[in-house]
Each structure stands twice: as C-alpha cells, then as structure tokens.
Protein backbone atom coordinates (compact mmCIF):
# COMPACT_ATOMS: atom_id res chain seq x y z
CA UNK A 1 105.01 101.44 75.31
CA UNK A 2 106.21 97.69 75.78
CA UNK A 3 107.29 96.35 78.98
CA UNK A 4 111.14 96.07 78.45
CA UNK A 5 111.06 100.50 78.04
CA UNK A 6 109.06 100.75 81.25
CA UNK A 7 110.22 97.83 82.96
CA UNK A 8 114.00 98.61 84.12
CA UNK A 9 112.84 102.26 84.76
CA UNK A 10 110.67 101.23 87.19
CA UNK A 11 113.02 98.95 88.71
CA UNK A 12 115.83 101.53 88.90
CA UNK A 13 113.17 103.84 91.22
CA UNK A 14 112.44 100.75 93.37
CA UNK A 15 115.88 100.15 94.43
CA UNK A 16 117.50 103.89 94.57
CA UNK A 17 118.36 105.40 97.71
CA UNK A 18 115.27 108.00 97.80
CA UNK A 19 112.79 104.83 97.63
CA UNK A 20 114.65 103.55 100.34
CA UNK A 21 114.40 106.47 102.61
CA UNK A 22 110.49 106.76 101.37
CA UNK A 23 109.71 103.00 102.39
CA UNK A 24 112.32 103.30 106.15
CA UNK A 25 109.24 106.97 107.01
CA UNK A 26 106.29 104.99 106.13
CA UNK A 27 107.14 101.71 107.82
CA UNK A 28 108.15 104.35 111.00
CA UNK A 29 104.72 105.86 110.33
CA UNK A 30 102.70 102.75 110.41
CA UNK A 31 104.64 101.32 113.09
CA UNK A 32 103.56 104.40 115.22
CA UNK A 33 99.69 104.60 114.33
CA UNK A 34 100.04 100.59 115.87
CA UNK A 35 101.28 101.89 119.06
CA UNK A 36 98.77 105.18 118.85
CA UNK A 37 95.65 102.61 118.26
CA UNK A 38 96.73 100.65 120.58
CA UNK A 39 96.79 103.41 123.63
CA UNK A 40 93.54 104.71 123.06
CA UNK A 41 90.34 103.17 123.78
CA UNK A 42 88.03 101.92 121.07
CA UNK A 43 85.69 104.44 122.01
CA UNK A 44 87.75 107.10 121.10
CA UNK A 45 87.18 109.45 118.41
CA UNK A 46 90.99 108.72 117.64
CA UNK A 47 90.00 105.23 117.05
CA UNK A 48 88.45 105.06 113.65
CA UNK A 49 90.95 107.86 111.78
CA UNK A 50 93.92 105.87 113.10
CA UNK A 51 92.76 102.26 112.02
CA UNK A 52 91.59 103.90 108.45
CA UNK A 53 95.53 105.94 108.37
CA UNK A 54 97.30 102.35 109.11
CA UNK A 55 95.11 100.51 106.48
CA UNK A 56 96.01 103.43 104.25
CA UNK A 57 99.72 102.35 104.51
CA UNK A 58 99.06 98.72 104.51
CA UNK A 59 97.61 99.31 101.22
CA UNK A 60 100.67 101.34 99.86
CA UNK A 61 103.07 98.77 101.37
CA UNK A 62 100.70 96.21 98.94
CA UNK A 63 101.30 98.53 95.85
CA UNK A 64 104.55 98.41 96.86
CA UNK A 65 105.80 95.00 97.31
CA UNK A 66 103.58 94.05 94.15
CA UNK A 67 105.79 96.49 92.01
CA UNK A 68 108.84 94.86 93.15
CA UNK A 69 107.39 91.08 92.20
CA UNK A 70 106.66 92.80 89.00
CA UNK A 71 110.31 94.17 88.59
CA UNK A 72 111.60 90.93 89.92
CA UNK A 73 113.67 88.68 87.33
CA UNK A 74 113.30 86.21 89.91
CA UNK A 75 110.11 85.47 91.35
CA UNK A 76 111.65 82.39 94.27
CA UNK A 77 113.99 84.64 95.17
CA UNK A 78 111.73 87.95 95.80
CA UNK A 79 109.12 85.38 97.67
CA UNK A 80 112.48 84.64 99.48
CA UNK A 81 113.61 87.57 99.98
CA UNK A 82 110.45 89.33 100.95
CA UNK A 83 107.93 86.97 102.74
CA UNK A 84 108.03 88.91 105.95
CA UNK A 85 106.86 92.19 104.55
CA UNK A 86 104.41 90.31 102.93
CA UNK A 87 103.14 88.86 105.76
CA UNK A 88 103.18 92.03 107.89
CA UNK A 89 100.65 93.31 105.02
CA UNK A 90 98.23 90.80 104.94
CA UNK A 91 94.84 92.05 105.67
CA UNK A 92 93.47 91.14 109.03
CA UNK A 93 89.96 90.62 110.06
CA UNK A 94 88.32 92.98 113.28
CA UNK A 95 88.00 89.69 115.30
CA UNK A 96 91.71 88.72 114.95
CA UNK A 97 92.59 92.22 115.57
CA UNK A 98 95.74 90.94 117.26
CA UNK A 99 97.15 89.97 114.51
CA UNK A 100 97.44 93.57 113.18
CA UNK A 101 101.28 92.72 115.63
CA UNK A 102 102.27 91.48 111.84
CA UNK A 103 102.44 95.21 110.76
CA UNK A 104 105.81 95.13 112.99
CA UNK A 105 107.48 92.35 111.30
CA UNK A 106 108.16 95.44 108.42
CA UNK A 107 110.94 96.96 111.11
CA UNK A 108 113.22 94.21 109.91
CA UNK A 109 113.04 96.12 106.82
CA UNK A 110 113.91 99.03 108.26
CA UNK A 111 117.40 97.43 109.96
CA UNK A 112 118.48 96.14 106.37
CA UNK A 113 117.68 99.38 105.02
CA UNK A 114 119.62 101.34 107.24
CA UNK A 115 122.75 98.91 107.71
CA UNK A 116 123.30 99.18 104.44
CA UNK A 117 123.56 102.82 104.44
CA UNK A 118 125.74 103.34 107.47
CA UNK A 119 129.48 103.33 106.91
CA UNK A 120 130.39 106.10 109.27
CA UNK A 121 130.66 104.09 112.18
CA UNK A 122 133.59 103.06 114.10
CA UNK A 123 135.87 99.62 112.95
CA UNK A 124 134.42 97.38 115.57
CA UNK A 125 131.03 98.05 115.31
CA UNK A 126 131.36 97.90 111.58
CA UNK A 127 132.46 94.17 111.34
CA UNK A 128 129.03 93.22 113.20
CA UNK A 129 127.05 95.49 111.52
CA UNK A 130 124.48 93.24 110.33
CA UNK A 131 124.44 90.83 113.43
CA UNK A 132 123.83 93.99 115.89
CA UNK A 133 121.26 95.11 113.66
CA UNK A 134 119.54 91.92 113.88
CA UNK A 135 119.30 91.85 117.52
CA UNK A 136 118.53 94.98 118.09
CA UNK A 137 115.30 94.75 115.84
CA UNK A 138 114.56 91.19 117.32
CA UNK A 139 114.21 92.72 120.66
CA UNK A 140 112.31 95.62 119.37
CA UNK A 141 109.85 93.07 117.48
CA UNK A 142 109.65 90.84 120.96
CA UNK A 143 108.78 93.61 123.25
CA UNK A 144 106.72 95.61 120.67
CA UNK A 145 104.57 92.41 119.75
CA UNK A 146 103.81 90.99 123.03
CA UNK A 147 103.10 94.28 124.45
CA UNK A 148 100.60 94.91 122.05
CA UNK A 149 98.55 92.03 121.90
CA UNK A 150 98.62 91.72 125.38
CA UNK A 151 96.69 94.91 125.65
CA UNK A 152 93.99 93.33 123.01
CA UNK A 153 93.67 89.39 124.18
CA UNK A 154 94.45 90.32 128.12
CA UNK A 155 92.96 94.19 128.76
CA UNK A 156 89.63 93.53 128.74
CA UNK A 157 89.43 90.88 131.73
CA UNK A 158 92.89 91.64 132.98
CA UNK A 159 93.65 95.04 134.36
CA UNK A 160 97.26 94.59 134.61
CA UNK A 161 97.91 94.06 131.08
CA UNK A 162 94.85 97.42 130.25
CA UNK A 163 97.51 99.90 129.45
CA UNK A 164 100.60 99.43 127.01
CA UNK A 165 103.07 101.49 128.89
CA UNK A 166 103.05 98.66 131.59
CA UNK A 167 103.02 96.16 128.95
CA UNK A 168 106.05 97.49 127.81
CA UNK A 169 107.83 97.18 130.90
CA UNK A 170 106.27 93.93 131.91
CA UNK A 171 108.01 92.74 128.46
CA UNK A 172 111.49 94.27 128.38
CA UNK A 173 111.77 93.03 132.25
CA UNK A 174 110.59 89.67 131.53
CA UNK A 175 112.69 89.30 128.31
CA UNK A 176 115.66 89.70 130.21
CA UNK A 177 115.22 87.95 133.18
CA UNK A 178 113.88 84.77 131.77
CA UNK A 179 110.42 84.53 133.47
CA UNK A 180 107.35 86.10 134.11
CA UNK A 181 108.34 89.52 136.09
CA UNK A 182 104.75 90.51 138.01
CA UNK A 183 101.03 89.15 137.36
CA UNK A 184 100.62 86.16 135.39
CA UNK A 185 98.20 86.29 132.27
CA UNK A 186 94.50 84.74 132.40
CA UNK A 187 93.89 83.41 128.70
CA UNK A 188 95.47 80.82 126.18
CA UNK A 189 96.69 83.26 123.86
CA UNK A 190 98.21 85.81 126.60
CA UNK A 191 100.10 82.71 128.20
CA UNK A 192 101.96 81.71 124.97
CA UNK A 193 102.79 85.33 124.78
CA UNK A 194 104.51 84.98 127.50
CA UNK A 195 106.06 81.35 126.34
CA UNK A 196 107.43 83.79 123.01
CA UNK A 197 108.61 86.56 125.28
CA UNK A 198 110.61 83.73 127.41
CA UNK A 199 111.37 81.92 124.18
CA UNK A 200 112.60 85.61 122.72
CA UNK A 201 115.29 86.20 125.85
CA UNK A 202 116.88 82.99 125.54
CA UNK A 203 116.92 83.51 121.60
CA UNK A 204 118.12 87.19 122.13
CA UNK A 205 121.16 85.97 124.82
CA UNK A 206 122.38 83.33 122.43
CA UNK A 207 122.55 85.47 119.34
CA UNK A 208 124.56 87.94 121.53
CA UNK A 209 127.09 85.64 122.80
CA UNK A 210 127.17 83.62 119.34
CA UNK A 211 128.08 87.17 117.71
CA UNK A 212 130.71 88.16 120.31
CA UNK A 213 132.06 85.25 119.37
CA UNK A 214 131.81 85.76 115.99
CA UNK A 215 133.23 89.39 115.54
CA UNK A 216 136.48 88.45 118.32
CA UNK A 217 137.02 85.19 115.81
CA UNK A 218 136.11 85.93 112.20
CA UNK A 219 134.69 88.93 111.41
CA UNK A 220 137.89 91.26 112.22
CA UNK A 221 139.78 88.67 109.77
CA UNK A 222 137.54 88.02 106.83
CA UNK A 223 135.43 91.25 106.78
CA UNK A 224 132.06 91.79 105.62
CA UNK A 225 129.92 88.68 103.77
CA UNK A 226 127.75 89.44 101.08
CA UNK A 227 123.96 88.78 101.73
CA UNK A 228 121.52 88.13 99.13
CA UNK A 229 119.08 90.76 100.19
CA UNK A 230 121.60 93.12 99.42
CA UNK A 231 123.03 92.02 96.49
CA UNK A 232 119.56 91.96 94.91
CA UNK A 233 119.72 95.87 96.04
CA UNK A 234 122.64 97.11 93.96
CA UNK A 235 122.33 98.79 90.60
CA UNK A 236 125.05 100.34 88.01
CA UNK A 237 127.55 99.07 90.28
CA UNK A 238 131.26 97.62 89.72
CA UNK A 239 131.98 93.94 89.22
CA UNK A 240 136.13 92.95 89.86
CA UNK A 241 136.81 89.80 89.00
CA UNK A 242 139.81 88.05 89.99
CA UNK A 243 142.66 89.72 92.57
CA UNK A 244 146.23 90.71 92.49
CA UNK A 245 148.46 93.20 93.98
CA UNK A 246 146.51 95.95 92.25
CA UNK A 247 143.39 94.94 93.54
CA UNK A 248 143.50 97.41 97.09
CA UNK A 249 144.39 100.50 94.76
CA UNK A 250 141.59 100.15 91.99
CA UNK A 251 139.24 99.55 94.91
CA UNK A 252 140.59 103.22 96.50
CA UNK A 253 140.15 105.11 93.08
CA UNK A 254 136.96 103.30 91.94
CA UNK A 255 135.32 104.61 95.48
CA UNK A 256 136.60 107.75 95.14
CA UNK A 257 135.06 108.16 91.82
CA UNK A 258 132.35 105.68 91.75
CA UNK A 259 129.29 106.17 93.77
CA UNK A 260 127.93 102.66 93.47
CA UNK A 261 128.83 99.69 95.24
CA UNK A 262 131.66 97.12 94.03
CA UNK A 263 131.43 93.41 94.27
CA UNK A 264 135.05 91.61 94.56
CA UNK A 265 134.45 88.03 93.15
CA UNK A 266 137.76 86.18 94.22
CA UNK A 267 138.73 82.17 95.51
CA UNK A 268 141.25 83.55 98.17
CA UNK A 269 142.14 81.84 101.64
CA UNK A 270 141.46 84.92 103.22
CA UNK A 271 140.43 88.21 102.19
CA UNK A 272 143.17 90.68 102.20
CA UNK A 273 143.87 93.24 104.88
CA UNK A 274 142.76 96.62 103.64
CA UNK A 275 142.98 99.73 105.58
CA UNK A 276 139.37 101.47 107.03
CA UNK A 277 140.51 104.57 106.65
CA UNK A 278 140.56 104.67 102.81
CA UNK A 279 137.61 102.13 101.61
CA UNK A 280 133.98 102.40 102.93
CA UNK A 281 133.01 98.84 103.43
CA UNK A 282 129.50 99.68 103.50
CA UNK A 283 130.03 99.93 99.77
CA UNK A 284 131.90 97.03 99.54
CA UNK A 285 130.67 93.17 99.14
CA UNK A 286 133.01 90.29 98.59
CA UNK A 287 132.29 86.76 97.03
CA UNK A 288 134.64 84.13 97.55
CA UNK A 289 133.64 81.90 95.09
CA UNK A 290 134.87 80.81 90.95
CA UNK A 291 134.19 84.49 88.92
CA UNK A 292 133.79 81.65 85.76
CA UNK A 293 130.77 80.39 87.31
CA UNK A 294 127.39 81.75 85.68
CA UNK A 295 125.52 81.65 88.89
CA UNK A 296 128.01 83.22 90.93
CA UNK A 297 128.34 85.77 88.14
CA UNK A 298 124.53 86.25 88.28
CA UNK A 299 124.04 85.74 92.26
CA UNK A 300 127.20 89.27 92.21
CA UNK A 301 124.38 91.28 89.75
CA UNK A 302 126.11 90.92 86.54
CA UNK A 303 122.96 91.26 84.85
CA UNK A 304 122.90 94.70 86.56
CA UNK A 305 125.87 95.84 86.81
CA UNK A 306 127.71 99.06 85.28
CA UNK A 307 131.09 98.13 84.68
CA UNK A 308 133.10 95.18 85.53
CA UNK A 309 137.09 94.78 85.80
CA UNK A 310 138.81 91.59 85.12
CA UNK A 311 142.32 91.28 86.86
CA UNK A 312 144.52 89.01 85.97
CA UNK A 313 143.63 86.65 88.85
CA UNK A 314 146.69 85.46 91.24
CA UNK A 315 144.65 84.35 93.72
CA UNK A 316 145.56 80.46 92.84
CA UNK A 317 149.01 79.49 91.76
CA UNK A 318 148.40 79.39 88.10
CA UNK A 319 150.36 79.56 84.59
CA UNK A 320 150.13 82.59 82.53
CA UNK A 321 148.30 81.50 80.16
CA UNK A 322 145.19 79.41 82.19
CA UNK A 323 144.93 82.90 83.93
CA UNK A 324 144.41 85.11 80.37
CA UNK A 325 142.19 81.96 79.73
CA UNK A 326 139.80 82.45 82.46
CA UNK A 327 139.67 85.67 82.09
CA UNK A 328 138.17 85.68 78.70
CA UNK A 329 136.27 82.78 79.78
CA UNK A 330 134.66 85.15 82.61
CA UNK A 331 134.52 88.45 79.74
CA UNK A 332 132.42 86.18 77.56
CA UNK A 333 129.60 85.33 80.20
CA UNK A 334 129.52 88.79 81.38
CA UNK A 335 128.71 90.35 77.81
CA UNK A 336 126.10 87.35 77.49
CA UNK A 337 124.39 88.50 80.25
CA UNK A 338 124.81 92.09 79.80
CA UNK A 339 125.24 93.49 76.30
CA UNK A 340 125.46 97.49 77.76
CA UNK A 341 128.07 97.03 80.61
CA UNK A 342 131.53 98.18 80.41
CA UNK A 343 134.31 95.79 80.89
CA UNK A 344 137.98 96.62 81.37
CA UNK A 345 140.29 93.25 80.95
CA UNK A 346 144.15 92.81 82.23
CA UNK A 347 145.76 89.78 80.11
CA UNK A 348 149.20 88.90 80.42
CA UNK A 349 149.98 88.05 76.91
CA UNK A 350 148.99 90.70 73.85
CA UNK A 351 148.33 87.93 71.52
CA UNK A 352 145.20 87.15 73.61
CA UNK A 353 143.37 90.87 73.18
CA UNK A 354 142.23 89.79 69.64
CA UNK A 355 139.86 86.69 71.74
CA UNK A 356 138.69 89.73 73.89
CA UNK A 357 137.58 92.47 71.37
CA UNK A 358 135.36 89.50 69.67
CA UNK A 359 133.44 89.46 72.95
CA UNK A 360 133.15 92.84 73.70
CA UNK A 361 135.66 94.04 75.77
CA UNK A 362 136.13 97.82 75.51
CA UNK A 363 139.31 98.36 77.34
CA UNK A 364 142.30 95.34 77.53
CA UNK A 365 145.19 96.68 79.79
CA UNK A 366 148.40 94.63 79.06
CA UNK A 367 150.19 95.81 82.56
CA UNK A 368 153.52 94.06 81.81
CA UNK A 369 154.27 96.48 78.92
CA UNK A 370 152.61 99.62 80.16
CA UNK A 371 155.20 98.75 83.42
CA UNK A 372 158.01 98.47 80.73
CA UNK A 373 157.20 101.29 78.71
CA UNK A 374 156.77 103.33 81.33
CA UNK A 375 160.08 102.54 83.17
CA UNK A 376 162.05 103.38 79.89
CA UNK A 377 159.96 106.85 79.12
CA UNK A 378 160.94 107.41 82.94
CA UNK A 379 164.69 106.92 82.33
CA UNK A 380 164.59 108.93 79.23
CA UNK A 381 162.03 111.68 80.28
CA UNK A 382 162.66 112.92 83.77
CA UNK A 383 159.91 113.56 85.75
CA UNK A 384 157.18 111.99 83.69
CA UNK A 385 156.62 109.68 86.49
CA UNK A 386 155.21 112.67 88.70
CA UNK A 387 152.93 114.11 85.89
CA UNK A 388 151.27 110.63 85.59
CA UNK A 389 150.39 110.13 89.25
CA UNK A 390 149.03 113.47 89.14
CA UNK A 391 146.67 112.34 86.01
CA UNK A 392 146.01 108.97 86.98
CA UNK A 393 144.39 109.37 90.39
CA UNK A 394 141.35 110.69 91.86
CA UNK A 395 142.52 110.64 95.39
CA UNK A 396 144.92 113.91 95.16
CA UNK A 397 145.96 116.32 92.50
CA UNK A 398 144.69 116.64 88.72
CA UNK A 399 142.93 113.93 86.88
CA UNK A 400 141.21 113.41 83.38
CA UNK A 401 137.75 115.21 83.16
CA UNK A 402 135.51 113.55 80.35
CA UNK A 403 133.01 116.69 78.86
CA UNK A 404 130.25 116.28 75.80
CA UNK A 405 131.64 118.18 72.98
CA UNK A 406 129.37 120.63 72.08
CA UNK A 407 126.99 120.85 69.40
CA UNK A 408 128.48 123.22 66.48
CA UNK A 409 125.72 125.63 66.99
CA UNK A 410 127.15 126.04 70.45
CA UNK A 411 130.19 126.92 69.50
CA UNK A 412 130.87 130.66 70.14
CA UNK A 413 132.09 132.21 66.91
C-alpha cells in the first residue's frame, strides 16, 4: 500500500474528535501518576509500578506526537505548533528526576483541546474563551510544578517542603501574594522555584487585567480570532469566501446541517454582528485577510477542506465585474490545491459561469436572476414563495433529503 492511501487516513484519526478525547484521559492520567509518585515515598511498593505506568504513557505520548510529524504537510509548523508536548515527553534521567515537572507542560494541551469543544457556555465567557483558558492552565502549571519539585530538590533536607499537600498551599498562597508565604527554601534550585512562583503571580495578574481589558474593548466587537493551532485541527470543513448580506443566513443553515467547522475569509472593518443564539462560535473561525491570497487560502485549510462557498464579495466598494473577477481568481487556487472539494460560486454576470466550469466549479448561483425569476413565478403562482422556504431551509419545516438509489437487485418487484 503506498503512502498517499494510508497517509490521509491516518491523519483523519489524528485530528477527529474521539482522538481528541483519547489524548485530553491520558494526559489526565499521566498528570495524576506525577502527583501519586510524588506523595509516596521512594520506598514504597507504589513507587516502582507508578514510575513504570507514567513512562508507559510518556512512551504513547512519543508514538503519538511522531504520528502527527508523520501526517504533518508542514514540518516548521508542527515543531511550532507542538514543541511543548514534545518537551513534556522527553525522557529524563533518575538524577534529574525533577525534571519529570515537564510531563505537566502536556495540560496546555488539554485547555486547547477542550476550548475548542465548548460552545455551550454563556456570551461573555465565550468571547475570552481562549484567554481564560490560558490562565487558568498557567496557574495550574505554576502551582503544580513548583509544588512538585519542591518535594524532590527541598524534602530531603527541608521538612517543610517533605509533603506535597503543603507544597501546594505554600504555592497557591505565595503565587498570589507576591512573596514567599512561610519558610524560606535551603538550596539553589528550590530558591529559583520560588523566583518562578513570584515571577508566575505577577505574570498571572497581568494576563488577567490585560484580558479584562481585552474582552470590555475588543472581543465583544470583533468576536473570536482564528489561531493556528486550531486551524491546523479542522478537517472536511466549510471555506466562505468573500461576504455580503447573505453571508449571516448561509452561516445559520450550513451549521444546522454541517457538522464541521466553517472558516469566513473576508477584508471587512469589522466583523458583522451576528446573533449567539443561532450560530455556535465554537464552530466558527474568521480570517480577515485577501481570500485571493494562496497562503491565506492555505493558512484557512483549503487543502483540507470539504466544501467552499464563494460570495460575491461586498466587503470593499467594488465594480461588478472586479468582484466576479476575484472570485474566479479565488475558485481557481482552491481547485489547485484541492482537486476533491466542492465549491459553490455566486457571480453577478452569467457570461462569467463558462470561466468557472473550466476550473471546476460544481455549482455557480447567479442570485440576481434566481431573485428575478422568482419574484415573477411569485406574482404569477401564489403561494410558491411559502413552499420554497419550506424546501430551502434546514432550520424549520421540510427540506431536500439526498438518498443512494438503489441497486436494481434491490428493487422490490
């Protein structure tokens, strides 16, 4: 079997939502035998199964991270991407045995994992999704790591720092107030663990007034930012290209019937108010930036994506024509870069479908004269209006249903 049949298979299982939830248990798992060999003695019989259980999962996070480098069409931006996990699996000698704190650095993972997934939260909290997320883990990683080491570079000649329970309160007290809360430690090491954990609470107040400041400013305005971590995550999802008045409602049906996430590549002043209660912005990402651009095309997954929808783009005061222009400009670099995706064009003028067939458009929607036809089969057929908004959206009421047609021995006789 060559590469290219195996290949995108394997790629598709890295990045779907059950590999996600696999990696978020493990990384909980291994996280938890840190904390379990770090409470018990090393002369418990506990000791050796837990050390051999984490290196277990260090080894499958290896596996792991080495299948996605494999999968990855680009290497710089998986090393980019990913050098965190990789460091948190790099194998650490016994003597050095605080280093095994690394293993934490994976619960960033977990955050990006899981903020993509939650959309069910309320409007405020949704806008800073990402930024609470990061906080929330950097405190986690701050406490967690200092507590831990402490108990392996300060324990042994320091009986304050012996047990990680008090460690952990030591850490979460002296995080927030700025300065050593109790005993002082003894060594090198345990005293630039304390610099970090000082370092950490100024870090941690600044990122929480700089995103206050953030969500009360920009964020309830512009919405959610696309980040590259993510949109190296999506898969079979929807490109739109361009913006117009039409825009808000294809977004609404596309979710509705569309599982997979859609990428709005528009040059707009500000992104356009859209109401919470009928699009899931988790599953929404928005690129302000030229659609005709092949590294903006590639940087919004064209290369992955399952279908893309060209508007005819308003979003700059331009003539009729420049706008049917760019949009076959943008239809041409999408089939380059993916022969098997399915792309739906709006043009303005009919004498410009011909251009888009030759590149491989499957659908071109000319919505001046469906508008027009429509408006005189509406004056001349009453009520036809009704029986298409029944057909034509997935929202409410009836809708097309697309079926195999069955094989003629399966047809009853």
């Amino acid at each position: 079997m060559k590469a290219s049949d195996w290949l995108p298979v394997l790629d598709k299982f890295l990045h779907s939502k059950k590999t996600d939830f696999l990696i978020i248990v493990l990384i909980l798992l291994s996280i938890t035998l840190i904390i379990l060999e770090v409470s018990v003695s090393s002369s418990s019989p506990w000791a050796s199964p837990l050390e051999r259980a984490g290196n277990v999962l260090t080894g499958l996070f290896i596996i792991e991270l080495s299948l996605r480098c494999l999968v990855a069409s680009n290497k710089r931006r998986f090393f980019s991407n990913y050098w965190m996990d990789i460091l948190a699996v790099i194998p650490v000698l016994r003597p050095l045995r605080f280093l095994r704190v690394l293993r934490l650095l994976r619960v960033f993972r977990v955050g990006i994992l899981l903020g993509r997934q939650v959309s069910f939260v309320g409007t405020i909290f949704r806008e800073g999704l990402g930024e609470h997320v990061v906080i929330i883990t950097v405190i986690l990683m701050v406490v967690f790591c200092t507590s831990i080491a402490l108990v392996w570079v300060e324990g042994n000649d320091n009986p304050a720092f012996a047990q990680l329970k008090g460690n952990l309160w030591w850490s979460t007290f002296s995080l927030i107030a700025g300065e050593p809360i109790g005993e002082m430690p003894q060594t090198l090491i345990g005293k630039c663990f304390l610099v970090f954990i000082m370092l950490g609470g100024i870090t941690v107040f600044a990122m929480f007034t700089g995103v206050v400041c953030a969500i009360m400013q920009e964020r309830l305005r512009m919405g959610l930012e696309v980040k590259d971590v993510e949109m190296e995550q999506l898969r079979d999802h929807v490109l739109v290209c361009g913006w117009n008045r039409a825009g808000k409602l294809i977004i609404e049906e596309l979710q509705a019937e569309h599982p997979s996430g859609i990428v709005i590549i528009a040059e707009l002043d500000r992104q356009p108010t859209m109401d919470y209660a009928d699009i899931d912005f988790g599953r929404l990402f928005w690129l302000n930036e030229d659609y005709t651009s092949v590294a903006v095309l590639r940087k919004a997954g064209a290369d992955r994506a399952g279908m893309a929808i060209l508007l005819a783009d308003k979003s700059k005061p331009r003539s009729d024509q420049d706008r049917d222009a760019r949009t076959l400009l943008a239809a041409l670099i999408i089939e380059k870069l993916n022969r098997d995706i399915f792309t739906c064009a709006e043009l303005l003028n009919r004498d410009n479908e011909t251009h888009l067939r030759m590149a491989g458009v499957e659908e071109v929607i000319v919505s001046d004269e469906y508008s027009g036809s429509l408006m005189a089969s509406a004056a001349i057929h009453r009520g036809i209006v009704s029986v298409l908004n029944e057909l034509l959206t997935h929202k409410y009421g009836n809708q097309f249903y697309k079926l195999p047609v069955p094989k003629e021995s399966e047809i009853p006789i």
